[in-house]
PDB file of N, CA and C in Angstrom:
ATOM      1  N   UNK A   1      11.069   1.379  -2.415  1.00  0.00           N
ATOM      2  CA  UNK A   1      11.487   2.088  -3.590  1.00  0.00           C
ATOM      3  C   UNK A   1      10.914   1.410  -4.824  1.00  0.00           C
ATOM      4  N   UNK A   2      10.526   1.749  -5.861  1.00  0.00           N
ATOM      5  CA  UNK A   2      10.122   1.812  -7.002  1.00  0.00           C
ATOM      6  C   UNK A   2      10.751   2.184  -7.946  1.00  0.00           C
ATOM      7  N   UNK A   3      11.404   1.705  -9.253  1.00  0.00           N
ATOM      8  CA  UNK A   3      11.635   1.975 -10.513  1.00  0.00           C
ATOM      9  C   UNK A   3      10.659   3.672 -11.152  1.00  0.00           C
ATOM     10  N   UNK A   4      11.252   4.394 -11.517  1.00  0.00           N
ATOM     11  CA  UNK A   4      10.272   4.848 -12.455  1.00  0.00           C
ATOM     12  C   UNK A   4       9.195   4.288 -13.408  1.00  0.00           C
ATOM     13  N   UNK A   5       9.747   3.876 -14.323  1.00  0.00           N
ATOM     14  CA  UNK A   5       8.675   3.194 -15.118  1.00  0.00           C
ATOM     15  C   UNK A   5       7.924   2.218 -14.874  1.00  0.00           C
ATOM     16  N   UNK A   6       8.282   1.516 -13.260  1.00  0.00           N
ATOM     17  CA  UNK A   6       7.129   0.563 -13.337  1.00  0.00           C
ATOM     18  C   UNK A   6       5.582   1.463 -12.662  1.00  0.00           C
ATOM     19  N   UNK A   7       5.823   2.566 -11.817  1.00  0.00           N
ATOM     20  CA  UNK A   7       4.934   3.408 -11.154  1.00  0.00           C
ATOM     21  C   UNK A   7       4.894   4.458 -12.501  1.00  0.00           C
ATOM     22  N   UNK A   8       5.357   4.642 -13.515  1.00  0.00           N
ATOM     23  CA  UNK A   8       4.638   5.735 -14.719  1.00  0.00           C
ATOM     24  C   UNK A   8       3.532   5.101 -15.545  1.00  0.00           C
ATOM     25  N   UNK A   9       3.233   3.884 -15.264  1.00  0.00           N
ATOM     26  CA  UNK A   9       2.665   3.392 -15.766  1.00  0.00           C
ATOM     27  C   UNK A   9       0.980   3.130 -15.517  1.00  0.00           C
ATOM     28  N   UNK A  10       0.889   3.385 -14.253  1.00  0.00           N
ATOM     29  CA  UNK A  10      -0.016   2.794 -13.659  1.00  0.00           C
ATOM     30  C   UNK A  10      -0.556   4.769 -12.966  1.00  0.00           C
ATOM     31  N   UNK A  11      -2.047   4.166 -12.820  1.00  0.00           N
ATOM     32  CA  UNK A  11      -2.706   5.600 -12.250  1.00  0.00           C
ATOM     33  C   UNK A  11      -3.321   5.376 -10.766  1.00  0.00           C
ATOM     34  N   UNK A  12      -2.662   5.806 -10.075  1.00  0.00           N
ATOM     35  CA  UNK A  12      -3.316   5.392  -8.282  1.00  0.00           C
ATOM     36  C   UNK A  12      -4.491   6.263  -8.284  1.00  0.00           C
ATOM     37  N   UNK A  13      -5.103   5.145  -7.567  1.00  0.00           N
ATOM     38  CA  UNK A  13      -6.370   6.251  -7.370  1.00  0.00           C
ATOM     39  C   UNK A  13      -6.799   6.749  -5.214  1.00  0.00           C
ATOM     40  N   UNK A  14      -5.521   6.366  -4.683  1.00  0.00           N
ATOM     41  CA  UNK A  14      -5.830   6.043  -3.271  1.00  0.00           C
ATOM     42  C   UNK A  14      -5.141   8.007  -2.743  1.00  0.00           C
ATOM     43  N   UNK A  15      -4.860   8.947  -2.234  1.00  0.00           N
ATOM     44  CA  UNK A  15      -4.276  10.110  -1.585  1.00  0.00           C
ATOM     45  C   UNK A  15      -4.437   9.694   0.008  1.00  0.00           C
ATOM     46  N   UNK A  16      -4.759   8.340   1.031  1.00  0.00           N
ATOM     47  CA  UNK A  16      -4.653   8.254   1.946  1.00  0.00           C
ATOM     48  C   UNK A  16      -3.535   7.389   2.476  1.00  0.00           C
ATOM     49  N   UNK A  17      -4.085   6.563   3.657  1.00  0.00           N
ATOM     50  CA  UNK A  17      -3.002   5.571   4.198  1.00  0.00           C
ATOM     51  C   UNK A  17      -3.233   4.020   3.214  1.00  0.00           C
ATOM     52  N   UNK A  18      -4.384   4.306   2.307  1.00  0.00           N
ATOM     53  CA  UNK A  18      -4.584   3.303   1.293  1.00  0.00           C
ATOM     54  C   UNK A  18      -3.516   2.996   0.333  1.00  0.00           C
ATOM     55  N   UNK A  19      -2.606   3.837  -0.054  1.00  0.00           N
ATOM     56  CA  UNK A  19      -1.340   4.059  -0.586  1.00  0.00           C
ATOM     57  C   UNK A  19      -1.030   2.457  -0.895  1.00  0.00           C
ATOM     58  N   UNK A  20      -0.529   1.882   0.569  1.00  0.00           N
ATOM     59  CA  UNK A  20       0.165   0.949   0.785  1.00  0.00           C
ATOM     60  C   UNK A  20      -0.299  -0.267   0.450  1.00  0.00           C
ATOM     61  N   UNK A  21      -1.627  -0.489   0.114  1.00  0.00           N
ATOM     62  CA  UNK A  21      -2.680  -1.803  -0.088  1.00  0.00           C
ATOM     63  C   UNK A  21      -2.003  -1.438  -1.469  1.00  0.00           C
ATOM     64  N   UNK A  22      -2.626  -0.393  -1.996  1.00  0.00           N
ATOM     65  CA  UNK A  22      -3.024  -0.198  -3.257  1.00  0.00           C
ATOM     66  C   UNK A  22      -1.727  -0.539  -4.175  1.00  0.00           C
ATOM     67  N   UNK A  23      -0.610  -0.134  -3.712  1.00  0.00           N
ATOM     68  CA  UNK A  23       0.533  -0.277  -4.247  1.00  0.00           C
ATOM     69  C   UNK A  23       0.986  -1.938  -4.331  1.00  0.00           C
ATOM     70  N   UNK A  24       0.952  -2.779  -3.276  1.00  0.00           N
ATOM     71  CA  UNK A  24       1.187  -3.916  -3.593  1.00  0.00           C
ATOM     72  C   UNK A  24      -0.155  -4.843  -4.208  1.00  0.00           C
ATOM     73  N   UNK A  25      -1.353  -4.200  -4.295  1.00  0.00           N
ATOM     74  CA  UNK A  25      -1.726  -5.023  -4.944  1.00  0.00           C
ATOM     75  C   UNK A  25      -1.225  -4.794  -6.654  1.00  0.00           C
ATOM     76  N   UNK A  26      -1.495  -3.924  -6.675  1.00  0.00           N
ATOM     77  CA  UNK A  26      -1.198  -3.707  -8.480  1.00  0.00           C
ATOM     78  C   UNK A  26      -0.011  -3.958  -8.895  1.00  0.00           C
ATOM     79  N   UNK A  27       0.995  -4.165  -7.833  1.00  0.00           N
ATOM     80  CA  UNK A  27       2.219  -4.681  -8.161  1.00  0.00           C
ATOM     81  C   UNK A  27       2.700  -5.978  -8.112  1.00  0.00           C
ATOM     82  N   UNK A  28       1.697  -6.819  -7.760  1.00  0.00           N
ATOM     83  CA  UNK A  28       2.249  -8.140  -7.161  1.00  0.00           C
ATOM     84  C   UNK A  28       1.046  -9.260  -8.408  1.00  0.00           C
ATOM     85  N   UNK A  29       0.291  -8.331  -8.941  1.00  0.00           N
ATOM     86  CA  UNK A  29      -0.783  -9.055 -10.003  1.00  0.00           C
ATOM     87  C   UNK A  29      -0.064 -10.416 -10.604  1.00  0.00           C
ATOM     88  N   UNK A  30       0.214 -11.569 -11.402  1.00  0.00           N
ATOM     89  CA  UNK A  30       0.482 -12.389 -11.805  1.00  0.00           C
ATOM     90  C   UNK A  30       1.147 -12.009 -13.324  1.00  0.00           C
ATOM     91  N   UNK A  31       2.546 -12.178 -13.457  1.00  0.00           N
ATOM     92  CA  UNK A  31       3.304 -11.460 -14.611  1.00  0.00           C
ATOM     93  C   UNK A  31       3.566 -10.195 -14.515  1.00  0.00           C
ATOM     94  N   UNK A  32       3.498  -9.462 -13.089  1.00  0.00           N
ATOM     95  CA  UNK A  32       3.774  -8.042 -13.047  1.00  0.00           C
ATOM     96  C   UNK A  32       4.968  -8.134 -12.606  1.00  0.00           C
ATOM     97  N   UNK A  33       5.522  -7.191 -11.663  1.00  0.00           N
ATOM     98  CA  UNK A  33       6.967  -6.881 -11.104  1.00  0.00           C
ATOM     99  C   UNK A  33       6.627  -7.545 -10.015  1.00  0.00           C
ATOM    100  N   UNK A  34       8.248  -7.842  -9.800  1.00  0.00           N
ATOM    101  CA  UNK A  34       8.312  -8.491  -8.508  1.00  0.00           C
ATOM    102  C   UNK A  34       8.522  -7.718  -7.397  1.00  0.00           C
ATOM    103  N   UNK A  35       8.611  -8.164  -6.152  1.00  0.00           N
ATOM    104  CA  UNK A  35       8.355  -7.137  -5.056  1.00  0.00           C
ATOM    105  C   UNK A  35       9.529  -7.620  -4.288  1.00  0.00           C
ATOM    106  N   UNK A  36      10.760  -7.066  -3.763  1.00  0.00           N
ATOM    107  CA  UNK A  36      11.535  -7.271  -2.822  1.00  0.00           C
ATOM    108  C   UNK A  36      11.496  -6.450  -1.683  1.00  0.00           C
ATOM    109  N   UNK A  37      12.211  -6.838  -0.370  1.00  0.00           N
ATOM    110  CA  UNK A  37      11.926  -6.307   1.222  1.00  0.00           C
ATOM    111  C   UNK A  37      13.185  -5.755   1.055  1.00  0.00           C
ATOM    112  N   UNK A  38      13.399  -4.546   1.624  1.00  0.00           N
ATOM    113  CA  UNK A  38      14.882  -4.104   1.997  1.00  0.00           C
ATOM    114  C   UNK A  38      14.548  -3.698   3.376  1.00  0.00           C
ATOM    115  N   UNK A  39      15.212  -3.958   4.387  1.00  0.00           N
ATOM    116  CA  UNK A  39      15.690  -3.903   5.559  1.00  0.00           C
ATOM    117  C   UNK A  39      15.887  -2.565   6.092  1.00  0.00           C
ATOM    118  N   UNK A  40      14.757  -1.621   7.033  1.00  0.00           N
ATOM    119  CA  UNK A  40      15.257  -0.495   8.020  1.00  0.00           C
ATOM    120  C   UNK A  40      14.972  -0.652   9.047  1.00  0.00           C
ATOM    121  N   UNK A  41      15.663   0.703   9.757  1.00  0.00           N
ATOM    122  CA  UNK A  41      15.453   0.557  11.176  1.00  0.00           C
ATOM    123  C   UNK A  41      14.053   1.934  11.255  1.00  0.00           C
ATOM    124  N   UNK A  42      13.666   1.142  12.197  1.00  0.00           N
ATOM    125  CA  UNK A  42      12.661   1.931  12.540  1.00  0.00           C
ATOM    126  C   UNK A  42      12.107   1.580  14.356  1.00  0.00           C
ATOM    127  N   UNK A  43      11.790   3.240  14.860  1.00  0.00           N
ATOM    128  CA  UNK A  43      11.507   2.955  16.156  1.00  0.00           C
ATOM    129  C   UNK A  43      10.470   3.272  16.551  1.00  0.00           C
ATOM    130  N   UNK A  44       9.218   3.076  16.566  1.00  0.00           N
ATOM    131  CA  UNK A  44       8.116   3.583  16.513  1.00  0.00           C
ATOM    132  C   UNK A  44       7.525   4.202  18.215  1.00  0.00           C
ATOM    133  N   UNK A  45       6.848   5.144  17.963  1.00  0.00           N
ATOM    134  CA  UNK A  45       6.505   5.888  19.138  1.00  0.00           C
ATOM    135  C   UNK A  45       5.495   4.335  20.288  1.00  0.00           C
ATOM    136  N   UNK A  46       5.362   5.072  21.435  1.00  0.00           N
ATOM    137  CA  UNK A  46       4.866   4.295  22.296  1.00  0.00           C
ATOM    138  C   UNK A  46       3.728   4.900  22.338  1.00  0.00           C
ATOM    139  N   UNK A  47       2.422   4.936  23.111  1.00  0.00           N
ATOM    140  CA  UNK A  47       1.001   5.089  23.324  1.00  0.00           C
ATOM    141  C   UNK A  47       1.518   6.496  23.835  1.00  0.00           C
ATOM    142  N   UNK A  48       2.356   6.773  24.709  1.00  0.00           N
ATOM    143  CA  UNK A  48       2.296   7.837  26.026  1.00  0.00           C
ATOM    144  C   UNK A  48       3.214   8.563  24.971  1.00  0.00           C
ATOM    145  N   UNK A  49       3.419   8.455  23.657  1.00  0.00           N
ATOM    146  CA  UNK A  49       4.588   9.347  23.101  1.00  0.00           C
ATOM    147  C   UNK A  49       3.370   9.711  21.985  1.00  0.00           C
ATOM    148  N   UNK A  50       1.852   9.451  21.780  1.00  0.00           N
ATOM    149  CA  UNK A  50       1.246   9.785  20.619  1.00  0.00           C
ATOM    150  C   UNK A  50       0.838   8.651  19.883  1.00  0.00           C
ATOM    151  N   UNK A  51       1.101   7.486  19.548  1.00  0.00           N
ATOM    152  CA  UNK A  51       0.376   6.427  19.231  1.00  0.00           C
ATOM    153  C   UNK A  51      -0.942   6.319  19.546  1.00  0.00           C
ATOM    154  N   UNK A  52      -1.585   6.475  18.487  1.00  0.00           N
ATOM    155  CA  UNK A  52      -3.427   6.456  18.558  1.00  0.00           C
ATOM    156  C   UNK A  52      -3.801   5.824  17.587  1.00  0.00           C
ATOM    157  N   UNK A  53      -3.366   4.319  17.312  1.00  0.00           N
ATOM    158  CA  UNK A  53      -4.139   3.829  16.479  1.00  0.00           C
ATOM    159  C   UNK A  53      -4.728   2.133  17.071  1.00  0.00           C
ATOM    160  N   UNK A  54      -5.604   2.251  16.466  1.00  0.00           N
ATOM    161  CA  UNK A  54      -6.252   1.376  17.347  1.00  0.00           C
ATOM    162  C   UNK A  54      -7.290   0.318  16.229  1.00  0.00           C
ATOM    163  N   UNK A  55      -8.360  -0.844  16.842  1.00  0.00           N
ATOM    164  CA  UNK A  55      -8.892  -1.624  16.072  1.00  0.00           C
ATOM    165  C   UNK A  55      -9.771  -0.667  14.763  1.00  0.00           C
ATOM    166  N   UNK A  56      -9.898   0.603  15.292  1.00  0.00           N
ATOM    167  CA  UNK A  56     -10.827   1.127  14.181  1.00  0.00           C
ATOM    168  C   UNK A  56     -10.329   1.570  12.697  1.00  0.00           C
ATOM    169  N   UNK A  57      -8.683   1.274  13.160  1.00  0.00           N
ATOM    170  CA  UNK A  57      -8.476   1.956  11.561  1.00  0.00           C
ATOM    171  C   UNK A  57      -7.545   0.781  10.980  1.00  0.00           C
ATOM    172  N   UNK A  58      -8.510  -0.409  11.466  1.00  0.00           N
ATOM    173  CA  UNK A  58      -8.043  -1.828  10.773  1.00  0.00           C
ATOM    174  C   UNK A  58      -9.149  -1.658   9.957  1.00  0.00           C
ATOM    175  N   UNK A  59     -10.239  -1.118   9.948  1.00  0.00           N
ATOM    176  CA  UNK A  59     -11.759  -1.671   9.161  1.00  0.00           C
ATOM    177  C   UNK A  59     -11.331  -0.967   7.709  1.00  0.00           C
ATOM    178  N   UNK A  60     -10.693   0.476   7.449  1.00  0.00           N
ATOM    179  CA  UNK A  60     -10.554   0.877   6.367  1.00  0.00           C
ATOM    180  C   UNK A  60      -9.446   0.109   6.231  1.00  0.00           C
ATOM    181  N   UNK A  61      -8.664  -0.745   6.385  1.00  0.00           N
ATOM    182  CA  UNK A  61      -7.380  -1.432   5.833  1.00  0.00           C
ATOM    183  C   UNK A  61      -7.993  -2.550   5.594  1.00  0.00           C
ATOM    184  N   UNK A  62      -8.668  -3.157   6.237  1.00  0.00           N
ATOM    185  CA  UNK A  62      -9.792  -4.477   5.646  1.00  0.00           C
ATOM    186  C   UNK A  62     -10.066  -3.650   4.176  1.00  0.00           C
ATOM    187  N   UNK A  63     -10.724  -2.568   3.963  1.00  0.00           N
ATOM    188  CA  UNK A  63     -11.583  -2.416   3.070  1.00  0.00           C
ATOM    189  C   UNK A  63     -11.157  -2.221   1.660  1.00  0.00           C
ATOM    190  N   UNK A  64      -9.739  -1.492   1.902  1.00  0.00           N
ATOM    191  CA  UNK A  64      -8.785  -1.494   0.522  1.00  0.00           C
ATOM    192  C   UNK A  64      -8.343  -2.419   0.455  1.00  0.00           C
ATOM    193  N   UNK A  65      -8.062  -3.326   1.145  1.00  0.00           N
ATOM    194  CA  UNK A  65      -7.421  -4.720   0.305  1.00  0.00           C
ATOM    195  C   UNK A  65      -8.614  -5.258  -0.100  1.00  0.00           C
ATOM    196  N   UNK A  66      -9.846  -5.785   0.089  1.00  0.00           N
ATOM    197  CA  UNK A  66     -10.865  -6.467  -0.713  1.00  0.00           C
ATOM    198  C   UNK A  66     -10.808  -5.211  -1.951  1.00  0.00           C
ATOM    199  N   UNK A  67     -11.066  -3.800  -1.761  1.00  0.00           N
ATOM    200  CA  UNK A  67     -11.217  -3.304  -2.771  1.00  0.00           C
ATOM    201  C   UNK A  67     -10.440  -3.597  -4.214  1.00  0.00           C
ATOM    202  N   UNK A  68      -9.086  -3.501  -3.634  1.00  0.00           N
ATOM    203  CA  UNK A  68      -7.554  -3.263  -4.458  1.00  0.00           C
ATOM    204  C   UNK A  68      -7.439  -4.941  -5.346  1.00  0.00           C
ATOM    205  N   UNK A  69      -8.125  -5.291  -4.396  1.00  0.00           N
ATOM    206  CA  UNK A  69      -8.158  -6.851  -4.632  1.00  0.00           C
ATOM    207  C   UNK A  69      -8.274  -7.400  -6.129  1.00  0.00           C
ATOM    208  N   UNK A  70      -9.870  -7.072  -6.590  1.00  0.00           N
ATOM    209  CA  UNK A  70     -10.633  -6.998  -7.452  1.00  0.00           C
ATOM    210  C   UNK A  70     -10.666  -5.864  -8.281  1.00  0.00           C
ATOM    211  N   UNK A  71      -9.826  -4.991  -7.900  1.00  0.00           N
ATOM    212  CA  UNK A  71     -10.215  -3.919  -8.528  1.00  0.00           C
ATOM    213  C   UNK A  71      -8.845  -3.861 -10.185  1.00  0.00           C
ATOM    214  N   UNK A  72      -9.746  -3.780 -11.272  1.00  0.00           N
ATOM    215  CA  UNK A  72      -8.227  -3.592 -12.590  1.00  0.00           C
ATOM    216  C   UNK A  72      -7.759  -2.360 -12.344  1.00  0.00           C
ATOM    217  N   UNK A  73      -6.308  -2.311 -12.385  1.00  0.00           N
ATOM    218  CA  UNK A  73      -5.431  -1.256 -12.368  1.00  0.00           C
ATOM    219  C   UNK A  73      -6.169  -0.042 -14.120  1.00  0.00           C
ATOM    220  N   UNK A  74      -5.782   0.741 -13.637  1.00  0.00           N
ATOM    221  CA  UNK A  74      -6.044   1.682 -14.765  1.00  0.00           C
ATOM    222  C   UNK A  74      -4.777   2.140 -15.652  1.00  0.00           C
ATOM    223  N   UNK A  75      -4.947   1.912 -16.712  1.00  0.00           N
ATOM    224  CA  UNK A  75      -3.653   2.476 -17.211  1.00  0.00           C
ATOM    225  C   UNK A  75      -3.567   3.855 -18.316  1.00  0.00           C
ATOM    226  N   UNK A  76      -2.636   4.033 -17.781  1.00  0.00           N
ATOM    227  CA  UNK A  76      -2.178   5.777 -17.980  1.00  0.00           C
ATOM    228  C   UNK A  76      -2.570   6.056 -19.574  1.00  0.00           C
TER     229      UNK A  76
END
């Protein structure tokens, strides 16, 4: 969860599973907001229930974090 105003502020530029890089990097920058864990349950499917993810869609998750990394947030 997110505050309003700390996400009105800022312009994402990711509509994929990049979301999730993208969001903690621009949030975790040095003097930005802080980031807390809240606790769910979650049960995730097994291989034989639809699970298809595999080493190949680590390479685009490699690629937004170097991106997100370096990259300045844009502001609104």
């Amino acid at each position: 969860m997110y505050r309003r105003e700390v996400i009105a502020g800022v312009d994402f530029v990711s509509d994929d599973f990049g979301i999730e890089v993208e969001l903690s990097a621009v949030f975790a920058r040095p003097k930005r907001w802080r980031i807390h864990e809240c606790a769910i349950n979650y049960y995730g499917r097994t291989f034989a229930e639809g699970k298809r993810i595999g080493w190949r869609d680590g390479v685009p998750a490699l690629w937004y974090v170097v991106k997100f990394r370096f990259k300045r947030p844009r502001r609104v």
